[in-house]
Structures are given as C-alpha cells and as structure tokens.
C-alpha atoms as a PDB file:
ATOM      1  CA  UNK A   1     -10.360 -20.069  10.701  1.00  0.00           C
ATOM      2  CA  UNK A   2     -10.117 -21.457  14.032  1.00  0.00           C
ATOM      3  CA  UNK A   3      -7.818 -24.968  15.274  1.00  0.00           C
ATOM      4  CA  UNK A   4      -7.676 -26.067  18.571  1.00  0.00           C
ATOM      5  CA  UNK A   5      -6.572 -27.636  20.152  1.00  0.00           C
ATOM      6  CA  UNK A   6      -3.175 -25.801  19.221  1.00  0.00           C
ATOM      7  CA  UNK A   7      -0.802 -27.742  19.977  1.00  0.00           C
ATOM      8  CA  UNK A   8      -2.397 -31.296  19.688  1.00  0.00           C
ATOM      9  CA  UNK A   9      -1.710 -34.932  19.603  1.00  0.00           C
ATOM     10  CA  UNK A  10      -3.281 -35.195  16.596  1.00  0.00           C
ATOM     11  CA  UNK A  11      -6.670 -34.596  16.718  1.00  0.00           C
ATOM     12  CA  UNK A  12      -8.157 -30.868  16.388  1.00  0.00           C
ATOM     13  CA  UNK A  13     -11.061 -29.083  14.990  1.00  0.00           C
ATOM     14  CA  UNK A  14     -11.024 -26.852  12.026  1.00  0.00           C
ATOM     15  CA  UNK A  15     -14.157 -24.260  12.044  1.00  0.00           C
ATOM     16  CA  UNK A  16     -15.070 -21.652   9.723  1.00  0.00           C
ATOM     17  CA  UNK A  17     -17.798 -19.473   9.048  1.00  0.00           C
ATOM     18  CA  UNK A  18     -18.592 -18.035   5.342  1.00  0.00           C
ATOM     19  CA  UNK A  19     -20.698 -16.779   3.257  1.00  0.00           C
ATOM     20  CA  UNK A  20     -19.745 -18.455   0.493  1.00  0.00           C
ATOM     21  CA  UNK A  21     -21.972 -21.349  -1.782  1.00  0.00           C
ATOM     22  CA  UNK A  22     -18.950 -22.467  -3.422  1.00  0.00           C
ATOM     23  CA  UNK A  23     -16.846 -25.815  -3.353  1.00  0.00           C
ATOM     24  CA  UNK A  24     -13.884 -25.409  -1.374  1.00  0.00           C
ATOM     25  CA  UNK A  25     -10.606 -27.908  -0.968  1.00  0.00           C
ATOM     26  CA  UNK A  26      -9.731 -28.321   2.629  1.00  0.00           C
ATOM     27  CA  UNK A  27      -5.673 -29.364   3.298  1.00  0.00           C
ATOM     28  CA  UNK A  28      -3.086 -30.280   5.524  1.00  0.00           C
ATOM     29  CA  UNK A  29       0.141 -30.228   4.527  1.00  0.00           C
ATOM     30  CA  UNK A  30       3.376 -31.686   6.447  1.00  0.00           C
ATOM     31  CA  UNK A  31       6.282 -28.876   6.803  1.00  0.00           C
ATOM     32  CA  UNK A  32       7.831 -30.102   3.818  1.00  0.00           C
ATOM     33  CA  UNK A  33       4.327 -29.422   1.923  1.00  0.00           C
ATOM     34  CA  UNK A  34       4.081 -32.992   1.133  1.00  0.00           C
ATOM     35  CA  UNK A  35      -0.113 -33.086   1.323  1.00  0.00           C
ATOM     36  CA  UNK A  36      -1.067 -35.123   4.289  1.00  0.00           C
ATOM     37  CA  UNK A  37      -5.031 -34.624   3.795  1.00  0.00           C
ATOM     38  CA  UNK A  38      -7.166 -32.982   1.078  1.00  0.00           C
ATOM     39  CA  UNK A  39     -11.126 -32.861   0.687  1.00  0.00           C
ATOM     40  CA  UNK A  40     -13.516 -31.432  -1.588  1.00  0.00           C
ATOM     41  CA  UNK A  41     -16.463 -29.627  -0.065  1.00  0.00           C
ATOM     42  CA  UNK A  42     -19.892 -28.481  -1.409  1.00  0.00           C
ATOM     43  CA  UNK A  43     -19.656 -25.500   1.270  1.00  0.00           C
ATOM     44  CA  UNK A  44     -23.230 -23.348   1.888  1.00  0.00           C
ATOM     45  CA  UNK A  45     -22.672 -20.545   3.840  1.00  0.00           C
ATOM     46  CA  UNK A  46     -22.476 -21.000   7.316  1.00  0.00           C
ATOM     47  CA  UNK A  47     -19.949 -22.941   9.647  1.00  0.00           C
ATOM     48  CA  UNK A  48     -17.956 -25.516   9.000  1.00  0.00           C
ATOM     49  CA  UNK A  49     -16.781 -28.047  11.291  1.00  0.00           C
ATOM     50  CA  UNK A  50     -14.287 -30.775  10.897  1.00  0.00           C
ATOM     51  CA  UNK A  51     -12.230 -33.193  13.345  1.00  0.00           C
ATOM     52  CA  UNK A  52      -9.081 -34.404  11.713  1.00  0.00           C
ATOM     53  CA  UNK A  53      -7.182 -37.643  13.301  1.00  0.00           C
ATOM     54  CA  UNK A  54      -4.042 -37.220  12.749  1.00  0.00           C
ATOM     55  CA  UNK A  55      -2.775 -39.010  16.189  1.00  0.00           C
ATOM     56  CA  UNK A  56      -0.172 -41.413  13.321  1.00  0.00           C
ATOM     57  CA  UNK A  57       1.748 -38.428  12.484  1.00  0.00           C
ATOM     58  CA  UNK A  58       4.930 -37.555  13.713  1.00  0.00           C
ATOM     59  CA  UNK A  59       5.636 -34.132  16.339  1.00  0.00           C
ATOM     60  CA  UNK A  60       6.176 -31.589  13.946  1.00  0.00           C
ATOM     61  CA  UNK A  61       4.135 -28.188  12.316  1.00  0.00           C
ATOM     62  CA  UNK A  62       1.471 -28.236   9.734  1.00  0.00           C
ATOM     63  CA  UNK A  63      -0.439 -26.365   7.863  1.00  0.00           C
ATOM     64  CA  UNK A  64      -4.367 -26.389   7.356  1.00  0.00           C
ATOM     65  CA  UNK A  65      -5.114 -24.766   3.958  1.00  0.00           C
ATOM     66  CA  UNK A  66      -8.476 -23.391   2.769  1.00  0.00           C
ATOM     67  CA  UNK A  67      -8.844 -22.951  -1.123  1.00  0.00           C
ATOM     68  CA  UNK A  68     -11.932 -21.349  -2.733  1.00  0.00           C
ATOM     69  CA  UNK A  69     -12.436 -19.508  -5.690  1.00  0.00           C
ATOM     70  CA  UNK A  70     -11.911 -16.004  -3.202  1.00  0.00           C
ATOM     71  CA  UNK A  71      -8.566 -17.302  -2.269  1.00  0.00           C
ATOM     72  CA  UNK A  72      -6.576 -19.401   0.022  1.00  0.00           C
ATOM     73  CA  UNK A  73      -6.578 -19.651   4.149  1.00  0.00           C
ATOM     74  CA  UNK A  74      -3.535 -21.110   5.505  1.00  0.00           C
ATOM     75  CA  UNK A  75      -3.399 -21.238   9.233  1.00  0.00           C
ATOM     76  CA  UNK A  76      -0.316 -23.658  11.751  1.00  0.00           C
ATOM     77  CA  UNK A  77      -0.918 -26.401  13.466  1.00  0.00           C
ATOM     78  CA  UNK A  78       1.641 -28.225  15.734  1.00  0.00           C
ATOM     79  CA  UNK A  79       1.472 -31.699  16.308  1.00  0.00           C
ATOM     80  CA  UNK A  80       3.335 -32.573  19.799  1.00  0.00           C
ATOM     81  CA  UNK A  81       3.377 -36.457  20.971  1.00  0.00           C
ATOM     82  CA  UNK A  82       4.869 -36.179  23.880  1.00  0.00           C
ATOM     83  CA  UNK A  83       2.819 -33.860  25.800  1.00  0.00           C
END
C-alpha cells in the first residue's frame, strides 16, 4: 500500500495492487480511531487508486486501513496544515 503525498494537507492517494476478487472496506481513522472515512469496494485484481480530500481535517496522524477477508493493511498518514 502506497500514500503520498506523506505528509499532506489533506489530499493523498492510496494505491494498491492485488490479486484478490473480493470486497474490501477501505478506512481512515483519526488517532483516536474515531472512523473518519469508510468504503465498500467490489475489488478485481489489479490496482487500486483512490484520492481522499481530507483538506477539513485538523494537523494530526491517521491511519488508512485495508480490510479483506486475507486480513487487514494499516499504513500512517500525517496530515500537516501549515506546511
């Protein structure tokens, strides 16, 4: 699992390759794992790309979770404002 940019204002891109065909649950969580974002995806395997916009948040660390029936993907991401 790659984010960048790392840190960010608020807007990155997740991408993954797999080789799964399997739903997944994609997640960000704030530090105090209150969830910030969570989606549902039909995944076929391949890459997956996403841009979140999280520019409203506050400077702090978060985590980008990936959930599928192999296991879970957890991976930082720090969100600085005033850079």
């Amino acid at each position: 699992m790659q984010l960048f940019p790392n840190p960010s204002r608020g807007i990155f891109e997740l991408i993954f390759t797999s080789n799964l065909n399997d739903p997944i649950e994609v997640s960000v969580f704030n530090a105090v794992g209150e969830v910030i974002v969570r989606e549902d995806v039909a995944l076929v395997g391949g890459n997956y790309h996403k841009t979140f916009n999280l520019i409203e948040m506050a400077t702090g660390v978060y985590y980008v979770r990936i959930t599928s029936a192999k296991g879970v993907v957890n991976k930082k991401m720090v969100i600085l404002q005033d850079y």
